[in-house]
Every structure is written in structure tokens, then in C-alpha cells.
PDB file of N, CA and C in Angstrom:
ATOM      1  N   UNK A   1       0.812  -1.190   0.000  1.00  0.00           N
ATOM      2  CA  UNK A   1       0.000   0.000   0.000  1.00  0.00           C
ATOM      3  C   UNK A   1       0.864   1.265   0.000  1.00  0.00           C
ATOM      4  N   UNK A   2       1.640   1.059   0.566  1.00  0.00           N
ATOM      5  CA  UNK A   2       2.783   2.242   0.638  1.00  0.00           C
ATOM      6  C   UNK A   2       3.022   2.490  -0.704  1.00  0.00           C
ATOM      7  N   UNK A   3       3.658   1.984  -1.444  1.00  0.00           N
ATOM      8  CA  UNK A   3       4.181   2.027  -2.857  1.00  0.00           C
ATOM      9  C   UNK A   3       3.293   2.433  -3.212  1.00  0.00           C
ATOM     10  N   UNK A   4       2.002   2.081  -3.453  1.00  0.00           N
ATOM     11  CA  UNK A   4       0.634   2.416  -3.931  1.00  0.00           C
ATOM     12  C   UNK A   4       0.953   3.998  -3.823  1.00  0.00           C
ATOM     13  N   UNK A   5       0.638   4.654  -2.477  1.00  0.00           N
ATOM     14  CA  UNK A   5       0.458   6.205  -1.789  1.00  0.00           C
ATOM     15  C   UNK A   5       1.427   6.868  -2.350  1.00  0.00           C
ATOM     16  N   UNK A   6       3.272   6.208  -1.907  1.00  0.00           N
ATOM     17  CA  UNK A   6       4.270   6.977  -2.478  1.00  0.00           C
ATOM     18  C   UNK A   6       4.242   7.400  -4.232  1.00  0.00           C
ATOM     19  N   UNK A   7       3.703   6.490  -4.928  1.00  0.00           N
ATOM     20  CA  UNK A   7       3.468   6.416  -6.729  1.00  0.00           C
ATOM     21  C   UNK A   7       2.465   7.589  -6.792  1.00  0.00           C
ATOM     22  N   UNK A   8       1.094   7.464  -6.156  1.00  0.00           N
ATOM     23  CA  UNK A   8       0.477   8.510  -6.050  1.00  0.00           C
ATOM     24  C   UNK A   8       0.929   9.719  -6.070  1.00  0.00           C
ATOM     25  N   UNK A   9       1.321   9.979  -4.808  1.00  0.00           N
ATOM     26  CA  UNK A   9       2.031  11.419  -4.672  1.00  0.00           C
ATOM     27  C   UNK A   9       2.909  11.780  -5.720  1.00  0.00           C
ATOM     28  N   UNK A  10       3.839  11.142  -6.313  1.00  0.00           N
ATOM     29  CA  UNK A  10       4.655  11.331  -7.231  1.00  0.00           C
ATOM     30  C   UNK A  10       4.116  11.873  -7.963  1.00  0.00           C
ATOM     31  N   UNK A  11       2.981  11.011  -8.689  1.00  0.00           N
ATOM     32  CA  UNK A  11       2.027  11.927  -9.550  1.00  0.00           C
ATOM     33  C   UNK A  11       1.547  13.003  -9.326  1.00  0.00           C
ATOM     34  N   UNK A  12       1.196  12.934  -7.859  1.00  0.00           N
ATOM     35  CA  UNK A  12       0.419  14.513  -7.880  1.00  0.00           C
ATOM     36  C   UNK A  12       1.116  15.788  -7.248  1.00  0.00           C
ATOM     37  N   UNK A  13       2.816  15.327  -7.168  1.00  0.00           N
ATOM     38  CA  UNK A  13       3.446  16.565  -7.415  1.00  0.00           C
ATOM     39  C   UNK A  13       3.966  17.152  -8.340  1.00  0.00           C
ATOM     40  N   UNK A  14       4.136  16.034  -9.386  1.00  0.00           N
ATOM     41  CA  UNK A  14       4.276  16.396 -10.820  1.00  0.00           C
ATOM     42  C   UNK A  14       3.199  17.069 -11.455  1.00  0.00           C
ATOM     43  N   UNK A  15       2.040  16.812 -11.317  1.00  0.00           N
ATOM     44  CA  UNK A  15       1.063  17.787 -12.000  1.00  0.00           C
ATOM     45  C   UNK A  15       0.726  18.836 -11.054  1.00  0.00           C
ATOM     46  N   UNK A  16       1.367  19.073 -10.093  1.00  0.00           N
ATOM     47  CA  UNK A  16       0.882  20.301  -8.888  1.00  0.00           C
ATOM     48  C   UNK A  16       1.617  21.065  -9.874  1.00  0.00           C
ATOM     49  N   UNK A  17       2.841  20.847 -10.317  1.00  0.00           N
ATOM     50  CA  UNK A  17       4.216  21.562 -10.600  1.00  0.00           C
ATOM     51  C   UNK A  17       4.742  21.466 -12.284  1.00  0.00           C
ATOM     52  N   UNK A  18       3.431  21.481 -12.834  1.00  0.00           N
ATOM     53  CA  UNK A  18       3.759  21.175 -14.766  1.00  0.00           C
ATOM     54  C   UNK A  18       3.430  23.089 -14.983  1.00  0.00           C
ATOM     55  N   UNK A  19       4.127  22.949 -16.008  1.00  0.00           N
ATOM     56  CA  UNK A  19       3.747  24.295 -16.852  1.00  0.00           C
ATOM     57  C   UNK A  19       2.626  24.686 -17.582  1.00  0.00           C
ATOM     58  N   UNK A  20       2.006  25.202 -17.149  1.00  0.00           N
ATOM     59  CA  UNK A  20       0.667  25.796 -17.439  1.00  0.00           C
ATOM     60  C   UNK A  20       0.646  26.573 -18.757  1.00  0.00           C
ATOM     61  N   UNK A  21       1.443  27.501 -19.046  1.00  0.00           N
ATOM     62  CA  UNK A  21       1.923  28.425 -20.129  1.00  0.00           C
ATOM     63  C   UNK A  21       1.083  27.665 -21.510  1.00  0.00           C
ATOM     64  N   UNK A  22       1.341  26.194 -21.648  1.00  0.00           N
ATOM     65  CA  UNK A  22       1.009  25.913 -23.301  1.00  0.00           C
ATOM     66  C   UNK A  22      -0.808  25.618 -22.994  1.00  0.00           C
ATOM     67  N   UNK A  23      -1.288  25.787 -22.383  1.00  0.00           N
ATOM     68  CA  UNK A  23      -2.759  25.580 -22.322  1.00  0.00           C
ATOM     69  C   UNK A  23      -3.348  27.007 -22.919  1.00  0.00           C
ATOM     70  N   UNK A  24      -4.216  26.560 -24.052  1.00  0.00           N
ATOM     71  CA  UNK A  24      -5.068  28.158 -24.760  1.00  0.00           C
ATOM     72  C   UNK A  24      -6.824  28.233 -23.970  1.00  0.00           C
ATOM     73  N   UNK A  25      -6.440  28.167 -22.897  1.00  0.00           N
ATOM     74  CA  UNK A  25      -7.648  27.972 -21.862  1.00  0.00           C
ATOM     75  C   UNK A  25      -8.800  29.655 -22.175  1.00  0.00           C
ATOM     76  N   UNK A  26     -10.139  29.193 -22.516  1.00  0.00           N
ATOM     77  CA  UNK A  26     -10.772  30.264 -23.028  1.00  0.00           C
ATOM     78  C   UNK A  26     -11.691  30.460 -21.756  1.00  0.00           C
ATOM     79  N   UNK A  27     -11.766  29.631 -21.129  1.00  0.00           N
ATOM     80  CA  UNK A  27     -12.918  29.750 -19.746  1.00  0.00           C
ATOM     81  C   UNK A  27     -11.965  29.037 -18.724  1.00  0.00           C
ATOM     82  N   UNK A  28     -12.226  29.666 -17.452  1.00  0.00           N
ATOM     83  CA  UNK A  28     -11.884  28.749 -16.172  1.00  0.00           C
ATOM     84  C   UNK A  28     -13.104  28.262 -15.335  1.00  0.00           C
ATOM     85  N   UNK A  29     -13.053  27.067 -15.053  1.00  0.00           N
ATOM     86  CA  UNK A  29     -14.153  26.131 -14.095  1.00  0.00           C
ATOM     87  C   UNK A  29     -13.506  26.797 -12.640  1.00  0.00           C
ATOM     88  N   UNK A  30     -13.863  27.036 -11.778  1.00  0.00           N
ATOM     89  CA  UNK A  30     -13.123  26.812 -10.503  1.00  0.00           C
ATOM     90  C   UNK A  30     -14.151  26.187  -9.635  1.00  0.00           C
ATOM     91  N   UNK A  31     -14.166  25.402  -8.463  1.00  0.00           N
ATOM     92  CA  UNK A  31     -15.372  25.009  -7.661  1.00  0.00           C
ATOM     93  C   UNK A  31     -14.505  24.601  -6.607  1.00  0.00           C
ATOM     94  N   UNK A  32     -15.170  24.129  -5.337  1.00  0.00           N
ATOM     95  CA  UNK A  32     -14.219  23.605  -4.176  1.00  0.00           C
ATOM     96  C   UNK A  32     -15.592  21.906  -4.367  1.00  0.00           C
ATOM     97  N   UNK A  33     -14.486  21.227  -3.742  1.00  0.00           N
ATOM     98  CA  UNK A  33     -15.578  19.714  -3.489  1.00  0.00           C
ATOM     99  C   UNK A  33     -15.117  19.174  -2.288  1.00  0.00           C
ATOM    100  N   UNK A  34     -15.952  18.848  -1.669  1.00  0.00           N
ATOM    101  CA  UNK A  34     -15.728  18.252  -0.042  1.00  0.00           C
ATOM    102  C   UNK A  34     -15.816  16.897  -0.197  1.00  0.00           C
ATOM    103  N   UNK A  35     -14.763  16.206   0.481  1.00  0.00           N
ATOM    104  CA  UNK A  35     -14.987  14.552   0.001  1.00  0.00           C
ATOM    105  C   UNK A  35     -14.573  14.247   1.833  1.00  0.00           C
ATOM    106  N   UNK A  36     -14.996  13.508   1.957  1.00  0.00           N
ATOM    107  CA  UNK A  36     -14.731  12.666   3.094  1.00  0.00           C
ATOM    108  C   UNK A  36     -13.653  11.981   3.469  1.00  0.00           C
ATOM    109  N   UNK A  37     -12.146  12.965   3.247  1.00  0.00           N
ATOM    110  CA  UNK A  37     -10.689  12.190   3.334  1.00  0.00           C
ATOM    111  C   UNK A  37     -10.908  12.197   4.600  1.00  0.00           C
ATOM    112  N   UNK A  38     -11.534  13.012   5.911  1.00  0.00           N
ATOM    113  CA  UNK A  38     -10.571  12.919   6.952  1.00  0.00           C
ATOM    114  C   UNK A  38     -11.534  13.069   7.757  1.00  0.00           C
ATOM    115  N   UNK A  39     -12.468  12.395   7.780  1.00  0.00           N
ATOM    116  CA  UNK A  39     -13.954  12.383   8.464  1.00  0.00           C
ATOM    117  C   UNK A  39     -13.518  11.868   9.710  1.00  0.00           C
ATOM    118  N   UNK A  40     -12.326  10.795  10.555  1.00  0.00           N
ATOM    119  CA  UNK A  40     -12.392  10.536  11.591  1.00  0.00           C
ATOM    120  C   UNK A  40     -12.016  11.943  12.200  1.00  0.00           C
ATOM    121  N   UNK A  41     -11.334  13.175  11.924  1.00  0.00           N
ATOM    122  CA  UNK A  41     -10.898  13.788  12.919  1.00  0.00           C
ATOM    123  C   UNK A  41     -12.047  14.919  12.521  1.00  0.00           C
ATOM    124  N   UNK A  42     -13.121  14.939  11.574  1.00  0.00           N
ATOM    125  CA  UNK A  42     -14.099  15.923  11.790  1.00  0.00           C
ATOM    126  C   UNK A  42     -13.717  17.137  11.201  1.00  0.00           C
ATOM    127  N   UNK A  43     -12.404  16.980  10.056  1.00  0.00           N
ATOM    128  CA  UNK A  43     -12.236  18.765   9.453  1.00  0.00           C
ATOM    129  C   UNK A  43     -12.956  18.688   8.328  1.00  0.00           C
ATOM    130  N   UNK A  44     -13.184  19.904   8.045  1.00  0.00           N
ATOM    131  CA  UNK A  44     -13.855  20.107   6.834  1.00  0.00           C
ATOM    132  C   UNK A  44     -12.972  20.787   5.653  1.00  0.00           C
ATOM    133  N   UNK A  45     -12.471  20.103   5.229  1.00  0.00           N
ATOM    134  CA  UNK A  45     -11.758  21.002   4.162  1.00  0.00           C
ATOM    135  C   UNK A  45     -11.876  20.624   2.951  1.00  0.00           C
ATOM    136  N   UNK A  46     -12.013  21.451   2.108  1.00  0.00           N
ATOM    137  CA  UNK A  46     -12.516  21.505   0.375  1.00  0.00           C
ATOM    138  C   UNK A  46     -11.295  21.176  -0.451  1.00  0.00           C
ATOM    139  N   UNK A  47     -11.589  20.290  -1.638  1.00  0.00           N
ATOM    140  CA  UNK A  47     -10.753  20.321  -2.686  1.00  0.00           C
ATOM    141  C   UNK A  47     -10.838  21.301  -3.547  1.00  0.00           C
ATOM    142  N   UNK A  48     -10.175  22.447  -3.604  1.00  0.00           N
ATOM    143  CA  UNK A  48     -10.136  23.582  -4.831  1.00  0.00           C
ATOM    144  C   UNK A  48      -9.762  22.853  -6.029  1.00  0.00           C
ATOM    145  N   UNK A  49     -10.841  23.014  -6.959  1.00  0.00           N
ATOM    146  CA  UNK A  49     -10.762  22.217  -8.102  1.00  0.00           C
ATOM    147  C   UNK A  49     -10.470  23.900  -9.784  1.00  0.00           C
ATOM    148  N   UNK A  50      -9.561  23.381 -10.318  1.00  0.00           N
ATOM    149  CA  UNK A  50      -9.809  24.774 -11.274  1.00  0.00           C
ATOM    150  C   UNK A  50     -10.081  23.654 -13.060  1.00  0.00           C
ATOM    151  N   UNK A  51     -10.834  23.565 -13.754  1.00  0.00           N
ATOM    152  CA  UNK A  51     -10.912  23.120 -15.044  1.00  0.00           C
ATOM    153  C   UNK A  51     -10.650  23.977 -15.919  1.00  0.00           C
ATOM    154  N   UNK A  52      -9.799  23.603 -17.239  1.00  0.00           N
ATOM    155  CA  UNK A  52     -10.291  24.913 -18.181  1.00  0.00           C
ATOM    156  C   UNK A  52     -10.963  24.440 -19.476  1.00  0.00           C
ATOM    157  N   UNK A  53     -11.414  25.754 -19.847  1.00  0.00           N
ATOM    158  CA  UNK A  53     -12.007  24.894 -21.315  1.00  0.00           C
ATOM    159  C   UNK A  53     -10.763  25.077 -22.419  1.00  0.00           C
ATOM    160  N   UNK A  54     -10.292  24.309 -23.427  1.00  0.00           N
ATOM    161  CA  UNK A  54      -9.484  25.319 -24.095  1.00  0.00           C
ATOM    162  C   UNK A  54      -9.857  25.783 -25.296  1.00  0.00           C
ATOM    163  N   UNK A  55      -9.021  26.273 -26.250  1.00  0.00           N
ATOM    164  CA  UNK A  55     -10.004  26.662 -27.850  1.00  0.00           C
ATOM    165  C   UNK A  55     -10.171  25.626 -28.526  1.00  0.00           C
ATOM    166  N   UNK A  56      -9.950  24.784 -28.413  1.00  0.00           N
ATOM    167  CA  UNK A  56     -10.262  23.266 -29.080  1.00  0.00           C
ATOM    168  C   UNK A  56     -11.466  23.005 -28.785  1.00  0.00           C
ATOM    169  N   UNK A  57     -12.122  22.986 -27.443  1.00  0.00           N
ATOM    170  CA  UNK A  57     -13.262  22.926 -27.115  1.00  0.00           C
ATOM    171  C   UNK A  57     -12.832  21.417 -25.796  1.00  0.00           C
ATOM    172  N   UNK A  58     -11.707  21.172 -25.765  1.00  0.00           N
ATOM    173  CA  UNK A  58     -11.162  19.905 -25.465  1.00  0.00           C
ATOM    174  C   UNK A  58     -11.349  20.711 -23.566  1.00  0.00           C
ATOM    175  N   UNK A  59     -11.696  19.866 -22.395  1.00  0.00           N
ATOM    176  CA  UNK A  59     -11.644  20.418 -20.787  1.00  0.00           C
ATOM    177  C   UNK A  59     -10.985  19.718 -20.460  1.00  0.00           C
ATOM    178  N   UNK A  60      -9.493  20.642 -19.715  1.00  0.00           N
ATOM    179  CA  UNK A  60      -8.528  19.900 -19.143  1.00  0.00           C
ATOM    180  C   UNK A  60      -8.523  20.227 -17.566  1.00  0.00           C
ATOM    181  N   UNK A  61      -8.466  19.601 -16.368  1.00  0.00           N
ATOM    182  CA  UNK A  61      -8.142  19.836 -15.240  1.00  0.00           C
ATOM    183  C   UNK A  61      -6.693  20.727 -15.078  1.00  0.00           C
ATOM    184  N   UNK A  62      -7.033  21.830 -14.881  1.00  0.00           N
ATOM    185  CA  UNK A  62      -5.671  22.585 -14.082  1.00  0.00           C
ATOM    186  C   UNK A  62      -4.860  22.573 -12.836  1.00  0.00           C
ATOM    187  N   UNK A  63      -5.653  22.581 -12.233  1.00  0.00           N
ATOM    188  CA  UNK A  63      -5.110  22.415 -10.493  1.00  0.00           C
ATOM    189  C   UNK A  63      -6.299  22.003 -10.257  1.00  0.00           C
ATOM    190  N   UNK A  64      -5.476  21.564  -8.758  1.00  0.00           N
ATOM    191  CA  UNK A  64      -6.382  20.840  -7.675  1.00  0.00           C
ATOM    192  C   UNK A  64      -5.418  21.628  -6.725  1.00  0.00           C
ATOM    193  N   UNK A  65      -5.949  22.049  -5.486  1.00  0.00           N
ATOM    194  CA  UNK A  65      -5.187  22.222  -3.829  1.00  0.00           C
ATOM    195  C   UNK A  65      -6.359  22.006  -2.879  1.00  0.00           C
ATOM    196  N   UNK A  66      -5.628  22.211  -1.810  1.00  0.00           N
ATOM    197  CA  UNK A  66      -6.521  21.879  -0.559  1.00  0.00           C
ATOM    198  C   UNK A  66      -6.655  23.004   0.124  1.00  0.00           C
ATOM    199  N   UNK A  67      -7.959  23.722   0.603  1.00  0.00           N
ATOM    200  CA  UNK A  67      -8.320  24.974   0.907  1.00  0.00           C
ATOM    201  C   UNK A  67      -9.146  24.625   2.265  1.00  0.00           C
ATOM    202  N   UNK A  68      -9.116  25.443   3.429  1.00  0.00           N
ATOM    203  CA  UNK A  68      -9.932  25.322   4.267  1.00  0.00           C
ATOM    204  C   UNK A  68     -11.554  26.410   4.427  1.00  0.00           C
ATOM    205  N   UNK A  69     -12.532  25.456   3.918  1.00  0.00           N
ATOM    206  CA  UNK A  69     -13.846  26.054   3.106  1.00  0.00           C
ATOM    207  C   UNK A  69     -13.869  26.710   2.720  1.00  0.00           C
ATOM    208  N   UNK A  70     -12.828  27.141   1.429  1.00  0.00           N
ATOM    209  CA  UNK A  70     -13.367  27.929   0.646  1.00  0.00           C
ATOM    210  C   UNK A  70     -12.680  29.026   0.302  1.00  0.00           C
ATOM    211  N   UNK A  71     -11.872  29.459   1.807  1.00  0.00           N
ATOM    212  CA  UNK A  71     -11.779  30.981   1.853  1.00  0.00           C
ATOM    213  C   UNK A  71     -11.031  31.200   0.831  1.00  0.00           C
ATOM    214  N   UNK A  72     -11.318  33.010   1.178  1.00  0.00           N
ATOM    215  CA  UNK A  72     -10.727  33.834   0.203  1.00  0.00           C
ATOM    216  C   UNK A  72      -9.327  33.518   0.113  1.00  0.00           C
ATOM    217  N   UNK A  73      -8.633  33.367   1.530  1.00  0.00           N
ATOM    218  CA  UNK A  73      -7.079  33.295   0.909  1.00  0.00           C
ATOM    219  C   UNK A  73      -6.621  32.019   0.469  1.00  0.00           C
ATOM    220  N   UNK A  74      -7.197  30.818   0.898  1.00  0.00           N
ATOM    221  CA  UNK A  74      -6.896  29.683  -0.133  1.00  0.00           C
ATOM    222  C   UNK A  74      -7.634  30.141  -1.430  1.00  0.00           C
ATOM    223  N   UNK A  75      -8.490  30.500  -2.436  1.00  0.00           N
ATOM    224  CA  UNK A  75      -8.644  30.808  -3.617  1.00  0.00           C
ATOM    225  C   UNK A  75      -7.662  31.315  -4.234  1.00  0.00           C
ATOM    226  N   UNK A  76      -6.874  32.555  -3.454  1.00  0.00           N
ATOM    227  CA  UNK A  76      -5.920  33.533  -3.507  1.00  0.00           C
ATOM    228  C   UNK A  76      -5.162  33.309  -3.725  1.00  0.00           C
ATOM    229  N   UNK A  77      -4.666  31.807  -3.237  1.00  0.00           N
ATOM    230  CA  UNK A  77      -2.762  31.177  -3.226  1.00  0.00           C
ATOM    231  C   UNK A  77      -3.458  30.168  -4.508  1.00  0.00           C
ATOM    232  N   UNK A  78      -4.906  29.454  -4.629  1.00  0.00           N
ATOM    233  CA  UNK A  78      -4.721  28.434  -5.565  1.00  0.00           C
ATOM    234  C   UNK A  78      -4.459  29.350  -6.857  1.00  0.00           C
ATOM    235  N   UNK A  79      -4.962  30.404  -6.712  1.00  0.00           N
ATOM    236  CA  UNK A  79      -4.958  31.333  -8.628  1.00  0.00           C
ATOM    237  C   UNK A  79      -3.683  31.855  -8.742  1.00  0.00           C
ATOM    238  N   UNK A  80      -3.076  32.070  -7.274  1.00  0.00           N
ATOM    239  CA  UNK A  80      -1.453  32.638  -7.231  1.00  0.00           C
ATOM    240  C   UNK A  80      -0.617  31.602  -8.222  1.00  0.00           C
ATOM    241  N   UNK A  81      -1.131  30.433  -7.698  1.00  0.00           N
ATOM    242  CA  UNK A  81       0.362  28.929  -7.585  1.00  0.00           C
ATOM    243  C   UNK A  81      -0.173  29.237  -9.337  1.00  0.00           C
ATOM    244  N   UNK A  82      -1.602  29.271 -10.233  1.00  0.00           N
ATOM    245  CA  UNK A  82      -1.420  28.815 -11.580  1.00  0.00           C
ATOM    246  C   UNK A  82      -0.871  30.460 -12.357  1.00  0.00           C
ATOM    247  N   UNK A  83      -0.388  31.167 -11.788  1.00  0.00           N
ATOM    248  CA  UNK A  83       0.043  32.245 -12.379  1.00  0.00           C
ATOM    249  C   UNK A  83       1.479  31.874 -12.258  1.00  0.00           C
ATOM    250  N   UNK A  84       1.870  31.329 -11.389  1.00  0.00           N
ATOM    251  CA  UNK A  84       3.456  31.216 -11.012  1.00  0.00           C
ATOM    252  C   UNK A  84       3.593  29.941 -12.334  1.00  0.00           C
ATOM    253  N   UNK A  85       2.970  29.140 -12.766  1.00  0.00           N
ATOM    254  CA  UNK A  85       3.106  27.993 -12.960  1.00  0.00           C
ATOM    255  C   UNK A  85       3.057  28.715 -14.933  1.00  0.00           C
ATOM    256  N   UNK A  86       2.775  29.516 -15.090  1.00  0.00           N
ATOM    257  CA  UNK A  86       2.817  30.024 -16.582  1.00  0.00           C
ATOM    258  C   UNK A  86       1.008  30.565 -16.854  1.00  0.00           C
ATOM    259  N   UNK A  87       0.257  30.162 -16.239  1.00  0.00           N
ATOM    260  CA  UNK A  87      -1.062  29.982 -16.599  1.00  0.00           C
ATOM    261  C   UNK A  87      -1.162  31.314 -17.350  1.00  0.00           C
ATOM    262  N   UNK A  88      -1.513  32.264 -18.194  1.00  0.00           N
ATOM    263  CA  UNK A  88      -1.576  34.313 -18.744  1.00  0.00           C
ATOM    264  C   UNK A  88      -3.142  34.721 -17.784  1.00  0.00           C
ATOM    265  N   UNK A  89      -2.656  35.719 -17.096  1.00  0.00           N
ATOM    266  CA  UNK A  89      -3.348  36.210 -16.322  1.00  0.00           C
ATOM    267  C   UNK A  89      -4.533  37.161 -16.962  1.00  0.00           C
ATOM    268  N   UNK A  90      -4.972  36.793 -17.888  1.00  0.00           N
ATOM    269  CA  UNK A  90      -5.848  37.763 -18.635  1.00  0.00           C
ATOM    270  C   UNK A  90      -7.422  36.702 -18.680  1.00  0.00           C
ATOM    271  N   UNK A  91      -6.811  35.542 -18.023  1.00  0.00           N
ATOM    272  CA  UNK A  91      -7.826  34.867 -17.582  1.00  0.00           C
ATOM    273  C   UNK A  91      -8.963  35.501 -16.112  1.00  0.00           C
ATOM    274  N   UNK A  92      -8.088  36.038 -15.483  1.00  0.00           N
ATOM    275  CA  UNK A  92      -8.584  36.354 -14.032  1.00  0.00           C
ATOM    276  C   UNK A  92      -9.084  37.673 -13.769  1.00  0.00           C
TER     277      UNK A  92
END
């Protein structure tokens, strides 16, 4: 199971950390989704989800982070991290 988790993560620091720049993203999805990772200790915290559409018409997932419900300043750092990452800010 370990190997399982460690392979995981691998993956999902590699796509935390890909270059955004070549995406021709014409719309952004953003939403938060609450899933039940950590229901024994009772937090509530949202998956910040961002989709884009691009001019192809093709919807690719952009980011994902972990935000505590919602707030403004997790929104703030998730739109920060896809500006740092190349995303053109003429989206926002």
C-alpha cells in the first residue's frame, strides 16, 4: 500500500508543478468539493478544483489544492500557484 500512496504522490506533485503556459484555456471552471478524506478527525476542508475549457473545445483539469472552506485566501494562493506555474493572467 505504501508504494501504492508513495506512486500517487509522485504523480500529484508532478502535475501540482507542470507548466501551465502551453494551455489556450478560453474559460476557467473553478469550484471547491468536499470529500470525506478525513472524516475521523471531523475537518472540513474543500478540494479547490480549477478546469479549463481550451479553444479546441477539449476540458482539461488545471489544479487541484486543498483549501480550508473555501476561503478567500486559499482561492488567492490556488490562482497565485497557476500564475506562477505560466497559466496568462488575462484569464482572471
Amino acid at each position: 500500500m505504501s508504494r501504492v500512496t508513495e506512486a500517487l504522490w509522485e504523480e500529484y506533485e508532478a502535475f501540482s508543478e507542470r507548466d501551465l503556459s502551453g494551455f489556450d484555456v478560453v474559460y476557467l471552471f473553478c469550484d471547491g468539493i468536499y470529500e470525506s478524506l478525513r472524516q475521523q478527525a471531523q475537518m472540513n476542508e474543500a478540494i479547490l478544483v480549477t478546469w479549463g475549457i481550451l479553444s479546441d473545445g477539449r476540458k482539461v483539469l488545471i489544479h487541484m489544492s486543498l483549501g480550508n472552506k473555501e476561503s478567500r485566501e486559499d482561492w488567492l494562493e490556488h490562482m497565485r500557484d497557476m500564475v506562477r506555474r505560466g497559466l496568462p493572467t488575462r484569464y482572471y
